[in-house]
Protein backbone atom coordinates (compact mmCIF):
# COMPACT_ATOMS: atom_id res chain seq x y z
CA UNK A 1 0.00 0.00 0.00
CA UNK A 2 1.19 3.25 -0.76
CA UNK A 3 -0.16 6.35 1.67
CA UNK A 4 0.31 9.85 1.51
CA UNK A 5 1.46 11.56 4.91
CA UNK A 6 0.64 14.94 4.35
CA UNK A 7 -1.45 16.02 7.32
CA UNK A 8 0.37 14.03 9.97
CA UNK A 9 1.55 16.56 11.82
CA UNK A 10 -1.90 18.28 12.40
CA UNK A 11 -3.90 17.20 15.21
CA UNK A 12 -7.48 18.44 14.38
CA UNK A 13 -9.45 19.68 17.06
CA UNK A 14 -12.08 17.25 18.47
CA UNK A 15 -15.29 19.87 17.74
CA UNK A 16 -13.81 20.53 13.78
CA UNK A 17 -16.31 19.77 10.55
CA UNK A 18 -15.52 20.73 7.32
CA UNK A 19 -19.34 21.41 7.33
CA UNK A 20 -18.46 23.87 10.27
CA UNK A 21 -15.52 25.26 8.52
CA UNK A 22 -17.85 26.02 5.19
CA UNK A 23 -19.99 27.81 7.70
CA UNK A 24 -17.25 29.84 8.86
CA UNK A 25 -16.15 30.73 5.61
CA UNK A 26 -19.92 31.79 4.82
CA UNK A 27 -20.12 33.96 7.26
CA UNK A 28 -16.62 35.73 6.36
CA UNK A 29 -18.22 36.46 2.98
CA UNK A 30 -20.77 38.29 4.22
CA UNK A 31 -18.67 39.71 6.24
CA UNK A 32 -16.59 41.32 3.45
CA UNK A 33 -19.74 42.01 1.50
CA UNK A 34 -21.29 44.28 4.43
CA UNK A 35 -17.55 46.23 4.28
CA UNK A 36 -18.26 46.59 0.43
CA UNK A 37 -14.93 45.12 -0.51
CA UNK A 38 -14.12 42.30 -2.47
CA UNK A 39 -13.12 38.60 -1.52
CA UNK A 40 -9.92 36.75 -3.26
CA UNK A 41 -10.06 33.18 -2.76
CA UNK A 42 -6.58 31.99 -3.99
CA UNK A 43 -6.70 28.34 -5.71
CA UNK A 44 -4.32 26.30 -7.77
CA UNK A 45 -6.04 26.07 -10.90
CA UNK A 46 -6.14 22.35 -11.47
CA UNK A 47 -8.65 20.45 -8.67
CA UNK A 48 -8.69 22.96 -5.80
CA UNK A 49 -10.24 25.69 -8.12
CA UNK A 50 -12.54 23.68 -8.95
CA UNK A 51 -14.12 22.20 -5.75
CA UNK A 52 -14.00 25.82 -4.73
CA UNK A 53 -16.26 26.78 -7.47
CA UNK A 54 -18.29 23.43 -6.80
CA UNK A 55 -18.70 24.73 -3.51
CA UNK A 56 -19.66 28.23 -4.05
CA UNK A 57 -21.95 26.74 -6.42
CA UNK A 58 -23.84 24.86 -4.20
CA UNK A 59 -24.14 27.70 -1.29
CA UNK A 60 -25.80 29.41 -3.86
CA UNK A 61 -28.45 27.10 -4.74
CA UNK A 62 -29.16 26.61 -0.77
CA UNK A 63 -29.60 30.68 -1.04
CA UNK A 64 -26.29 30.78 1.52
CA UNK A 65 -24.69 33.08 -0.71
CA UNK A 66 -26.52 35.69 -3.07
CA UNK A 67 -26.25 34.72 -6.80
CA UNK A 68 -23.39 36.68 -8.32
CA UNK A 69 -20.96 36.58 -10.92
CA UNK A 70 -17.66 34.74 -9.70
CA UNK A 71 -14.31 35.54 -11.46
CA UNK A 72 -11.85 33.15 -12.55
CA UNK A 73 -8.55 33.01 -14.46
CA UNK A 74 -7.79 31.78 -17.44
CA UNK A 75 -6.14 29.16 -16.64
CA UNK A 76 -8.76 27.59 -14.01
CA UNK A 77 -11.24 28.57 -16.82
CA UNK A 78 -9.63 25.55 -18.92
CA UNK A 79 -9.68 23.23 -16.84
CA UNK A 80 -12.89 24.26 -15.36
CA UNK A 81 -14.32 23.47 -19.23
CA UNK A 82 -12.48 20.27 -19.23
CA UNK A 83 -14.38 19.05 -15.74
CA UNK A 84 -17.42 19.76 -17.10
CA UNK A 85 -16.77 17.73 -20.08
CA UNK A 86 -15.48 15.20 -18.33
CA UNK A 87 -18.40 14.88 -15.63
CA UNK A 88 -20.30 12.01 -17.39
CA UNK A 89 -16.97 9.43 -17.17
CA UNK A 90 -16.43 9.93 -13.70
CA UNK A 91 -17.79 9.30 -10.22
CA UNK A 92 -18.98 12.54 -8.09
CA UNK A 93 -20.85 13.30 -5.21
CA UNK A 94 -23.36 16.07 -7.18
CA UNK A 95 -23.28 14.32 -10.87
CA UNK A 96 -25.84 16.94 -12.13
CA UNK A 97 -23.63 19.66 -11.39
CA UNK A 98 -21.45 21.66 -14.34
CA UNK A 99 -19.72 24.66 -13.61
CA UNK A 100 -20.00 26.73 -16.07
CA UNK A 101 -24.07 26.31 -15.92
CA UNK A 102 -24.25 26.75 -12.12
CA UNK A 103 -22.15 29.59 -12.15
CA UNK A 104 -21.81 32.83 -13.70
CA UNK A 105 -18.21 32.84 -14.38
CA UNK A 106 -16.16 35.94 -15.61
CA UNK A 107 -12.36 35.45 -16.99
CA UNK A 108 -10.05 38.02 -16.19
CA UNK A 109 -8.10 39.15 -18.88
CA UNK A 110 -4.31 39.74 -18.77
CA UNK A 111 -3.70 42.77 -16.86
CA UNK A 112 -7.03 43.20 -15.74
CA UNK A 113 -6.60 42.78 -11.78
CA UNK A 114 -4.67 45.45 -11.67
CA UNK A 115 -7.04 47.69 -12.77
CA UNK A 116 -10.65 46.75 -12.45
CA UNK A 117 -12.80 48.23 -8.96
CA UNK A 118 -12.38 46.65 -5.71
CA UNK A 119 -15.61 47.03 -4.54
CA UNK A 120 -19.23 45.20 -4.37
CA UNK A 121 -18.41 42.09 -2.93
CA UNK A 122 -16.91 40.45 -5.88
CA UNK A 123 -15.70 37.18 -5.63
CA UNK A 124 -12.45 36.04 -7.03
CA UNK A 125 -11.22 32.30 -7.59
CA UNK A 126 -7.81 32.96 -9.13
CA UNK A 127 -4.37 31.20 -9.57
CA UNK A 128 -1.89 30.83 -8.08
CA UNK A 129 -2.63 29.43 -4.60
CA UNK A 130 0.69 30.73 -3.55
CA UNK A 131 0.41 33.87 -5.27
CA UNK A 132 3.58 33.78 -7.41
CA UNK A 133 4.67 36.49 -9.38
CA UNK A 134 3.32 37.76 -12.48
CA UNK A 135 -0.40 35.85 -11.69
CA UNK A 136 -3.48 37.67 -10.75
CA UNK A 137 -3.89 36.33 -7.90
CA UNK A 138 -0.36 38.35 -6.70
CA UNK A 139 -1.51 41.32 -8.32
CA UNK A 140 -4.92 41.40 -7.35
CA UNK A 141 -3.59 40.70 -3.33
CA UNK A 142 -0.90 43.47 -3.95
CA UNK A 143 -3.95 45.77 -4.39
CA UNK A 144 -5.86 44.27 -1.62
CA UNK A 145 -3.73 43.48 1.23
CA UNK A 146 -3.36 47.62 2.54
CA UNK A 147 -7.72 48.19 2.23
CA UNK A 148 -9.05 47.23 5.73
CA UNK A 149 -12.78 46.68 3.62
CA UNK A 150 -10.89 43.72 1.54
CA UNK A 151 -10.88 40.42 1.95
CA UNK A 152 -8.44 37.48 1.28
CA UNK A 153 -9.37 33.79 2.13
CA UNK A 154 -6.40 30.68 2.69
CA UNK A 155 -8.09 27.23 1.73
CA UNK A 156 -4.81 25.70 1.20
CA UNK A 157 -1.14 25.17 1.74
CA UNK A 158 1.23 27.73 1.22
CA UNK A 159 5.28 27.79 1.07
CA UNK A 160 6.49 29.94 3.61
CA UNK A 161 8.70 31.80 1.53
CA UNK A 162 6.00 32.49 -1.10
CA UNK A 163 4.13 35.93 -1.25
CA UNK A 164 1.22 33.97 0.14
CA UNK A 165 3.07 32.55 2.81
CA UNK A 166 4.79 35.63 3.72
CA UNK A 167 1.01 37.23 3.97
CA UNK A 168 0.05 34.24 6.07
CA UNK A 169 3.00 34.95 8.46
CA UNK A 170 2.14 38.72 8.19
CA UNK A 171 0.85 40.52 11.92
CA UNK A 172 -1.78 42.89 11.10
CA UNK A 173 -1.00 45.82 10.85
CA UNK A 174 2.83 45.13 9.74
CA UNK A 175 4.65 46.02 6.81
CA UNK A 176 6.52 43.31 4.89
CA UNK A 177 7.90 42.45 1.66
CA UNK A 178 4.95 40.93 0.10
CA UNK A 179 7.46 40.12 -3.29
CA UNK A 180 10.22 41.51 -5.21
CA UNK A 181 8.40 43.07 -7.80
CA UNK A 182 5.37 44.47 -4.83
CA UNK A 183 7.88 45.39 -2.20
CA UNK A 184 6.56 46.56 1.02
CA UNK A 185 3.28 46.46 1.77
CA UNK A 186 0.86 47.13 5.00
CA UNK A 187 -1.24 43.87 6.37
CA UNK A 188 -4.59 45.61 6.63
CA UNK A 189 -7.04 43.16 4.85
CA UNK A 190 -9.01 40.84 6.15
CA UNK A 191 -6.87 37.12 5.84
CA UNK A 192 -8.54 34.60 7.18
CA UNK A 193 -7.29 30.73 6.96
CA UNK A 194 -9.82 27.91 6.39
CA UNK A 195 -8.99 24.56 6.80
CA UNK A 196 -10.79 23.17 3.70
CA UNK A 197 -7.66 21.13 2.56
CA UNK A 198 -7.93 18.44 -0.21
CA UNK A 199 -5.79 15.85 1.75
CA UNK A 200 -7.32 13.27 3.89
CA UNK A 201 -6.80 13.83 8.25
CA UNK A 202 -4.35 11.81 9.68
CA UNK A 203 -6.57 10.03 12.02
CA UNK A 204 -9.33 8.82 8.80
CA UNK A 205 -5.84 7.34 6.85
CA UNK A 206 -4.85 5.47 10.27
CA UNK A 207 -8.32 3.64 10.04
CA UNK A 208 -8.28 3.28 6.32
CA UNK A 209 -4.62 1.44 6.34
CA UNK A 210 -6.48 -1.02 9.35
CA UNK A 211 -8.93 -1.39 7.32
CA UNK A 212 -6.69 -2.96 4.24
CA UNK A 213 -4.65 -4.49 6.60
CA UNK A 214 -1.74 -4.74 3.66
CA UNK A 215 1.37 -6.83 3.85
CA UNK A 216 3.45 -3.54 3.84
CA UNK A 217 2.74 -0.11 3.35
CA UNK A 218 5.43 3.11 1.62
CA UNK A 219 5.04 6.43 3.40
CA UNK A 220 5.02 9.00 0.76
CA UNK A 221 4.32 13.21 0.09
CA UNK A 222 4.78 14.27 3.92
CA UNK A 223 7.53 15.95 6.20
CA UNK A 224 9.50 13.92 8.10
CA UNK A 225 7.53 14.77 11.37
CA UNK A 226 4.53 13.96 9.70
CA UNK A 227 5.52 10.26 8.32
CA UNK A 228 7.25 9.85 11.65
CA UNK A 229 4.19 9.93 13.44
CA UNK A 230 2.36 7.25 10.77
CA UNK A 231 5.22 5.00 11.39
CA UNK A 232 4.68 4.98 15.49
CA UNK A 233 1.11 5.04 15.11
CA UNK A 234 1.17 1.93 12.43
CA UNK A 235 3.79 0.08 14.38
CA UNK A 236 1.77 0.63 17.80
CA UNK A 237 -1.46 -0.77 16.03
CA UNK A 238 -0.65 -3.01 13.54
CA UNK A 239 2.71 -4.32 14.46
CA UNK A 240 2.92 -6.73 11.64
CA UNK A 241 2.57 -4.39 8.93
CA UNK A 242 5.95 -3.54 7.40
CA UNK A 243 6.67 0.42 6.99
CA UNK A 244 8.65 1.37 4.78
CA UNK A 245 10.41 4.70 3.99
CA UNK A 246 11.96 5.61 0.87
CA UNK A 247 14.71 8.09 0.76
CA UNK A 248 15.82 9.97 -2.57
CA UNK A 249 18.24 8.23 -4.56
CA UNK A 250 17.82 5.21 -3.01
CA UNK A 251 15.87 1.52 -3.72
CA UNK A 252 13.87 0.56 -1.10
CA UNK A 253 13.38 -2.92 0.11
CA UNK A 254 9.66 -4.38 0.12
């Protein structure tokens, strides 16, 4: 069996849903709609921008969310197209559901974010998740990040040494270099983090590798913290299973 081991090192707490955690970010919304701002949601384009839009798409059908245009980039708009398309060969939760028909979506056009209005409570899904240079979701958060009335939304991992991870690590109120080409900038946005990651929690994988019971099993796509505690958790439970943990460059032994 090979397991990922990304979430390892995260102990959730014992109250957390992602149900509650889609409330949260509900709320948040109309939060930053009541300010008149705007709300950037950054997403890596293939899967995660996606199951955002999936998601926003359904809060609007409950009537969670008003019905409103929600802007993507070109890039997510591709493979948003090819999802749709795709829908009929694969197995999903809401198999009626297509994007681009549940949605209104707008593509921003090169060089647009930097100079369309931040205001209304528009919604933005845009790549990069980690807000690299030269994307619109950089440019757009350059703009954003010094307007107390905006609004910028973590449902994912960022590097620390990314612009996004140096906004994560940002106090508000504090000016940091948000990027080379940005410079300094004032934290005075809204930035909230929800935990609405695409990886499964550590404690659902322990049951799932009981539940397969294999022969062996190769720890995989973690930090080292976080695949040592799947190896002392799998050895304390199922001592027979054989763990195995490949390093770079070298052949491991099943």
């Amino acid at each position: 069996m090979i397991m990922e081991t990304t979430r390892g090192n995260r102990e959730l707490p014992k109250e957390f849903t992602r149900e509650k955690e889609i409330e949260r970010l509900v709320a948040a919304i109309h939060g930053a709609e009541k300010r008149k701002g705007c709300i950037l949601i950054p997403a890596f384009a293939l899967g995660r921008t996606q199951e955002m839009l999936a998601m926003l798409a359904l809060l609007m059908r409950e009537g969670k969310l008003k019905k409103q245009p929600v802007y993507i980039g070109g890039l997510g708009r591709v493979f948003t197209e090819i999802y749709d398309i795709e829908s009929p060969r694969t197995h999903r939760q809401h198999t009626n559901l297509k994007l681009n028909e549940a949605l209104q979506l707008v593509v921003l056009e090169k060089g647009q974010a930097e100079n369309m209005k931040l205001s209304g409570g528009k919604i933005f899904v845009i790549t990069a998740g980690m807000m690299s240079e030269n994307t619109a979701a950089h440019d757009l958060a350059a703009r954003m990040i010094g307007d107390e009335r905006q609004s910028i939304f973590f449902v994912g991992y960022a590097e620390p040494d990314s612009p996004a991870g140096r906004l994560k690590a940002a106090k508000l109120g504090e000016t940091f270099v948000f990027s080379p080409s940005a410079g300094r900038v004032t934290k005075n946005c809204d930035m909230q983090d929800f935990d609405l990651t695409a990886h499964a929690n550590r404690d659902d994988l322990l049951g799932f590798v009981g539940q397969v019971s294999p022969r062996a099993i190769l720890l995989g796509h973690g930090d080292a913290d976080a695949r040592a505690w799947f190896e002392e958790q799998i050895r304390s439970r199922y001592p027979k299973i054989k763990i195995i943990q490949p390093q770079p460059g070298k052949m491991a032994q099943v």
